[in-house]
C-alpha atoms as a PDB file:
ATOM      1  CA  UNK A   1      -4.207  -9.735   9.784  1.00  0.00           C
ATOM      2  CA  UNK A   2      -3.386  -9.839   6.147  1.00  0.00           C
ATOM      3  CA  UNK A   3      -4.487  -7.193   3.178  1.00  0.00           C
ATOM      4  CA  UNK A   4      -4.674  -7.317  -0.054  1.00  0.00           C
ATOM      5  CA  UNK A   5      -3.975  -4.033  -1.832  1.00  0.00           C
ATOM      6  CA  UNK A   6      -3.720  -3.493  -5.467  1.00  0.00           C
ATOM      7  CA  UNK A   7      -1.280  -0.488  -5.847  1.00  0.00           C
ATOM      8  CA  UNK A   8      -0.267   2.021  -8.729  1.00  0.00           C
ATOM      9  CA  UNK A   9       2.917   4.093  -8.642  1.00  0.00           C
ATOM     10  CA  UNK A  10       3.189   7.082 -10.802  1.00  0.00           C
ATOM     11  CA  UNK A  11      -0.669   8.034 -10.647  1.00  0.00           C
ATOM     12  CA  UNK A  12      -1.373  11.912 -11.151  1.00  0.00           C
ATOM     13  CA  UNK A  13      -3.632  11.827  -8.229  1.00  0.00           C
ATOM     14  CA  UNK A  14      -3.358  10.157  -4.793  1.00  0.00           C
ATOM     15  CA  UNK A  15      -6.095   7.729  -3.946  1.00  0.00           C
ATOM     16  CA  UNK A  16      -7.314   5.281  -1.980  1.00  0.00           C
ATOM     17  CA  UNK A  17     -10.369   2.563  -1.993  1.00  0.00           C
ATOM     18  CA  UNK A  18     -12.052   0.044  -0.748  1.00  0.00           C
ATOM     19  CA  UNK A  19     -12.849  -2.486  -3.004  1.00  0.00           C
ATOM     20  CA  UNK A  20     -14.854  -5.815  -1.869  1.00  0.00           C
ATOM     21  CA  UNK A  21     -11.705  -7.823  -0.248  1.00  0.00           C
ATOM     22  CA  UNK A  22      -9.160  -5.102  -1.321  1.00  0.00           C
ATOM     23  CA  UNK A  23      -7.414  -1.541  -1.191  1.00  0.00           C
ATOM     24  CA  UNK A  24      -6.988   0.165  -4.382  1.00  0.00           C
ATOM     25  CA  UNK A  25      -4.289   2.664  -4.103  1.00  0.00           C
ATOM     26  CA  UNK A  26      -2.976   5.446  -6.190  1.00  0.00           C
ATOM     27  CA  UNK A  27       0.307   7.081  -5.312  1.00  0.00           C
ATOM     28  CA  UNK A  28       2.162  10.026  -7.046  1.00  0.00           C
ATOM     29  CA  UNK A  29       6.121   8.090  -6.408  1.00  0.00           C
ATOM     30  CA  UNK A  30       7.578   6.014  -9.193  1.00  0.00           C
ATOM     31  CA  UNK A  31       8.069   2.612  -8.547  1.00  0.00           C
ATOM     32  CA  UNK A  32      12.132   2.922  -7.996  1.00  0.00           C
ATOM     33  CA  UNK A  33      14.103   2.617  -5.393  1.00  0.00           C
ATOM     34  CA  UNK A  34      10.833   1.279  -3.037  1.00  0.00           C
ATOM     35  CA  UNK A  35       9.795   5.455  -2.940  1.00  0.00           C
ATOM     36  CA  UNK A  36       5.939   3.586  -4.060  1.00  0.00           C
ATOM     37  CA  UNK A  37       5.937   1.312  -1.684  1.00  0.00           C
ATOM     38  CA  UNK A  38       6.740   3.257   1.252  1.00  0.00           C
ATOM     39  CA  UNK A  39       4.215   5.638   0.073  1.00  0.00           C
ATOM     40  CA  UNK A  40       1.564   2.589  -0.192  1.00  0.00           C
ATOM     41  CA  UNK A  41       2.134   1.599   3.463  1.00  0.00           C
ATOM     42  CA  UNK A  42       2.426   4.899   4.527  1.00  0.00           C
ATOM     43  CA  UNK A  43      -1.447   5.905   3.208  1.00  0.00           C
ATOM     44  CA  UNK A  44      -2.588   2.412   4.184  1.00  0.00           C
ATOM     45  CA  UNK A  45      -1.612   3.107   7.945  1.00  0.00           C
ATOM     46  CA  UNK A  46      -3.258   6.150   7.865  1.00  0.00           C
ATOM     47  CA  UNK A  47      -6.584   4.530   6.866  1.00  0.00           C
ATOM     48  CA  UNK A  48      -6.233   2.011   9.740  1.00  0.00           C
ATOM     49  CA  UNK A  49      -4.792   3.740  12.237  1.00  0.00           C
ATOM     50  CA  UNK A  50      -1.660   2.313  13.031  1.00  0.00           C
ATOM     51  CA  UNK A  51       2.109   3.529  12.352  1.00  0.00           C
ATOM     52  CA  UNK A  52       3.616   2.393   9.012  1.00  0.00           C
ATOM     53  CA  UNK A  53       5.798   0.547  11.242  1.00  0.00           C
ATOM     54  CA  UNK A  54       3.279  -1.779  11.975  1.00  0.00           C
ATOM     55  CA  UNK A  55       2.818  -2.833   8.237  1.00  0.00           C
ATOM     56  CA  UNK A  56       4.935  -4.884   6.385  1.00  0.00           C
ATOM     57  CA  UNK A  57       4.630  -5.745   2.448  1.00  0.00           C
ATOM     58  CA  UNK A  58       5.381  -9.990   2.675  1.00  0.00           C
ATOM     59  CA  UNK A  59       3.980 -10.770  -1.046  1.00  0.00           C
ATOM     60  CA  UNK A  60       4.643  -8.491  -4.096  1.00  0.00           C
ATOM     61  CA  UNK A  61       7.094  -6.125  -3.251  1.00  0.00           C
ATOM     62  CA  UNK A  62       7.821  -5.390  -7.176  1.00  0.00           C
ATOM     63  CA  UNK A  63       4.483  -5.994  -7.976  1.00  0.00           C
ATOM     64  CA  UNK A  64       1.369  -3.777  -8.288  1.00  0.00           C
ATOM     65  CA  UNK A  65      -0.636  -6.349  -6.048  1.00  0.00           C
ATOM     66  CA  UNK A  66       0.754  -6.594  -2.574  1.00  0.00           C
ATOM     67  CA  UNK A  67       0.076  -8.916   0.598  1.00  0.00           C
ATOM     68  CA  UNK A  68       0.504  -6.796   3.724  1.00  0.00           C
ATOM     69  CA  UNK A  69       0.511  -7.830   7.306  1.00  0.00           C
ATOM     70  CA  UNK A  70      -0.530  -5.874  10.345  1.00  0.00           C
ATOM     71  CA  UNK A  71       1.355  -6.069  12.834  1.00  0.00           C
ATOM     72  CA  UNK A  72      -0.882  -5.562  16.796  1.00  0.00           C
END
């Protein structure tokens, strides 16, 4: 399954919604050193219960939108 998420590091507040075909997600970590990113994944498991493990970011790793596969 891919997702299309739509991310932005360095927000003041942590958030995260569902918009038509996408997540919109606000995270507190800069975007250095892949600190964002992990933080991404890590609130995007949560939301669909599965281990950050089982995500992995294949399109847009330095980019604010992101392609991310779920791993079953």
């Amino acid at each position: 399954m891919l997702i299309k998420v739509r991310a932005k590091a360095g927000a003041r507040n942590e958030s995260l919604k569902k918009v038509a075909d996408r997540y919109d997600i606000s995270v507190r970590e800069k975007a250095e050193g892949g600190m964002a990113n992990a933080r991404v994944l890590s609130l995007l498991a949560r939301e669909l219960g599965v281990t950050p493990k089982k995500l992995l970011i294949i399109k847009g790793q330095r980019s604010p939108s992101k392609t991310i596969r779920v791993h079953e």
